[in-house]
Every structure is written in C-alpha cells, then in structure tokens.
Protein backbone atom coordinates (compact mmCIF):
# COMPACT_ATOMS: atom_id res chain seq x y z
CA UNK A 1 29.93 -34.10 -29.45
CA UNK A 2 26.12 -34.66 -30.04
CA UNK A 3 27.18 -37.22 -31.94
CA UNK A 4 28.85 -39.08 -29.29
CA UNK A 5 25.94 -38.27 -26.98
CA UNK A 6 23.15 -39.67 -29.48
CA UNK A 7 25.68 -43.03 -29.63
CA UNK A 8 25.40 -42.93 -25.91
CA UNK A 9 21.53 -42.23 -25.37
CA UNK A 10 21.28 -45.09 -27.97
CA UNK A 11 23.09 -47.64 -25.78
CA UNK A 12 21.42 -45.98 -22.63
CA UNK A 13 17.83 -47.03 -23.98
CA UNK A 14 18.93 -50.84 -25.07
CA UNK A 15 20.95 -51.75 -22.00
CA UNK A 16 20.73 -49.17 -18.96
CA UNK A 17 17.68 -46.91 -19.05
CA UNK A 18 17.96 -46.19 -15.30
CA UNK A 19 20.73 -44.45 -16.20
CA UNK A 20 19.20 -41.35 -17.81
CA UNK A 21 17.65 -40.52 -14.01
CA UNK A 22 20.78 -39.76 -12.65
CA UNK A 23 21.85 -37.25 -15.71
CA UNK A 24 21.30 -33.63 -15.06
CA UNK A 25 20.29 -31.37 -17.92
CA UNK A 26 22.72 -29.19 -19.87
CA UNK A 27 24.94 -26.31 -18.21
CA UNK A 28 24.23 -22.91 -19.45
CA UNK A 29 26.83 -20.52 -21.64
CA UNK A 30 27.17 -18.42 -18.38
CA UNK A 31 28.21 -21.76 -15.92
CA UNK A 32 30.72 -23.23 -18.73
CA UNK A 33 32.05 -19.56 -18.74
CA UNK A 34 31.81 -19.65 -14.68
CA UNK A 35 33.70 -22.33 -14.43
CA UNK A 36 36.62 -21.13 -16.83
CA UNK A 37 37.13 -18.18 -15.28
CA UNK A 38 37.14 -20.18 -11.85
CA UNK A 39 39.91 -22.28 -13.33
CA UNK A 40 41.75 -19.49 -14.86
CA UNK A 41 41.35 -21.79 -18.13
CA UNK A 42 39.35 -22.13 -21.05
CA UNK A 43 37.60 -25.74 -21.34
CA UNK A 44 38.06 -27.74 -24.87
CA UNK A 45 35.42 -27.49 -27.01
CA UNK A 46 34.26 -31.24 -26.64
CA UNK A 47 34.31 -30.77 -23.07
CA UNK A 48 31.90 -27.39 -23.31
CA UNK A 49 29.51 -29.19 -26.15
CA UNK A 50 29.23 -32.04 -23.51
CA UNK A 51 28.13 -29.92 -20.68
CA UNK A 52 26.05 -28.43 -22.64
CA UNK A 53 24.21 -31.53 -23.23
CA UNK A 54 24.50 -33.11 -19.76
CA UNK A 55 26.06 -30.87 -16.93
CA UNK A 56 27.16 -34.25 -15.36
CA UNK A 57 25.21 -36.82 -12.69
CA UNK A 58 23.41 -36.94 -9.73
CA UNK A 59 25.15 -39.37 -7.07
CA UNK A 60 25.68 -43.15 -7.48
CA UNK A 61 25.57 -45.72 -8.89
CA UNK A 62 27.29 -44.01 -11.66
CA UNK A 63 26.07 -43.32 -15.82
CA UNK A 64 25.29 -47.33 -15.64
CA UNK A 65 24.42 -48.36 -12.33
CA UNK A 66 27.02 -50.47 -10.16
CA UNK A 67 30.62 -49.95 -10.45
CA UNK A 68 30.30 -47.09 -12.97
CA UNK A 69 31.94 -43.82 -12.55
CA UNK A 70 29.56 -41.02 -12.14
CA UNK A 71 29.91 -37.54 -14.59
CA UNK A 72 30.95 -34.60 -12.59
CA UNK A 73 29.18 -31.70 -12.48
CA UNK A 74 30.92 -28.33 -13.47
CA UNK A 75 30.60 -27.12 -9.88
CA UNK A 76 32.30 -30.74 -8.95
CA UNK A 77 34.76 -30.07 -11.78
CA UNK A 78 36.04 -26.71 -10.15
CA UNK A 79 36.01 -28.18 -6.23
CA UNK A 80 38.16 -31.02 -7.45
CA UNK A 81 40.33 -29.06 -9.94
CA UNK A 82 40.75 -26.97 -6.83
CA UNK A 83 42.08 -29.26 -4.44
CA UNK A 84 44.42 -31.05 -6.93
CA UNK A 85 45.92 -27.44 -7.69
CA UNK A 86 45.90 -26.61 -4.00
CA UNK A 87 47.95 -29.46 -3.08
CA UNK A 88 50.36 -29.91 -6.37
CA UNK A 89 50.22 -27.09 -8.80
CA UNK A 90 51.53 -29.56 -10.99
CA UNK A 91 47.38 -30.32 -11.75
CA UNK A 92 46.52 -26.90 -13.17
CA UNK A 93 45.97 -28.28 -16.53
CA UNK A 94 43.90 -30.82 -15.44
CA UNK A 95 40.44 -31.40 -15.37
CA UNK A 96 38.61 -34.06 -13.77
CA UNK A 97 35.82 -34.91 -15.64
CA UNK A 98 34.42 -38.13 -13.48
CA UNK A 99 35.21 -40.20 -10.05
CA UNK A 100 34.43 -43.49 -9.21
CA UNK A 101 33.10 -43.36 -5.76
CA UNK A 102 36.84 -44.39 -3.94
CA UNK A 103 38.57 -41.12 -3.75
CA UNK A 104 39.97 -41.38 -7.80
C-alpha cells in the first residue's frame, strides 16, 4: 500500500499540491482496531496499511480540489457503515471508504 501512496504523493506534488492540506495523518493500531470492533469486522489489510498512512480528509473540495471525492475518516467510516446497516442489513460487509459531497 505505500507503494500506491508514494504513486499518489508523486502525482499530488506535479498536479494538485493543495491537496496534501486536506489529508489527515495516519490512524493509530488502537483506532484501526476501534473501528473493527465497532463494525464487528476485521478491515483488509490494504485498507488498514492505508489508514495507517492517511486516516482520510478534512472537508471539501475533495483529495484534488473540485469535484473530487473526499477520503473518509475511520470515525466517518463507522457513522456511515452504521447507517447503511441500520437501514438494510444487507450493507454489513460494506465499507465506505469515500463520498462525494451529494449524499453517495
């Protein structure tokens, strides 16, 4: 996954470098396990190296400014994952890892 982050912070620095102010620094062990237990799930591994790196994004305009979809946090993760779940169970094995501002 650090791999896919570097190839990100690479683009990041040549066409959007704005967008590194909106990401938040990695989650801790204890708030990827947090948020597993919350979920009654254990997270994929990519998903947990990610985190790890960036625990999502502040608020709009998104990773790239304008119409991009902003990172979750794992805090958002666990809201969302809970009202999918509360209204259709059929969610459970879902996890939303970014919205795009219009309810998605």
């Amino acid at each position: 996954m650090h791999g896919i982050w570097k190839r990100i912070h690479a683009w990041l620095d040549a066409n959007a470098p704005k967008g590194y102010g909106q990401l938040r620094s990695g989650a801790s062990v204890e708030a990827i396990q947090v948020a597993e237990d919350a979920m009654g799930m254990i997270l994929p591994d990519d998903m947990k190296a990610s985190c790890d790196i960036h625990d999502g994004q502040f608020d709009e305009p998104g990773l790239i400014g304008g119409e991009g979809w902003c990172l979750m946090s794992l805090q958002e993760i666990v809201d969302h994952w809970g009202r999918w779940t509360r209204d259709d169970s059929m969610y459970r094995h879902c996890v939303p890892v970014a919205w795009g501002g219009v309810g998605d």
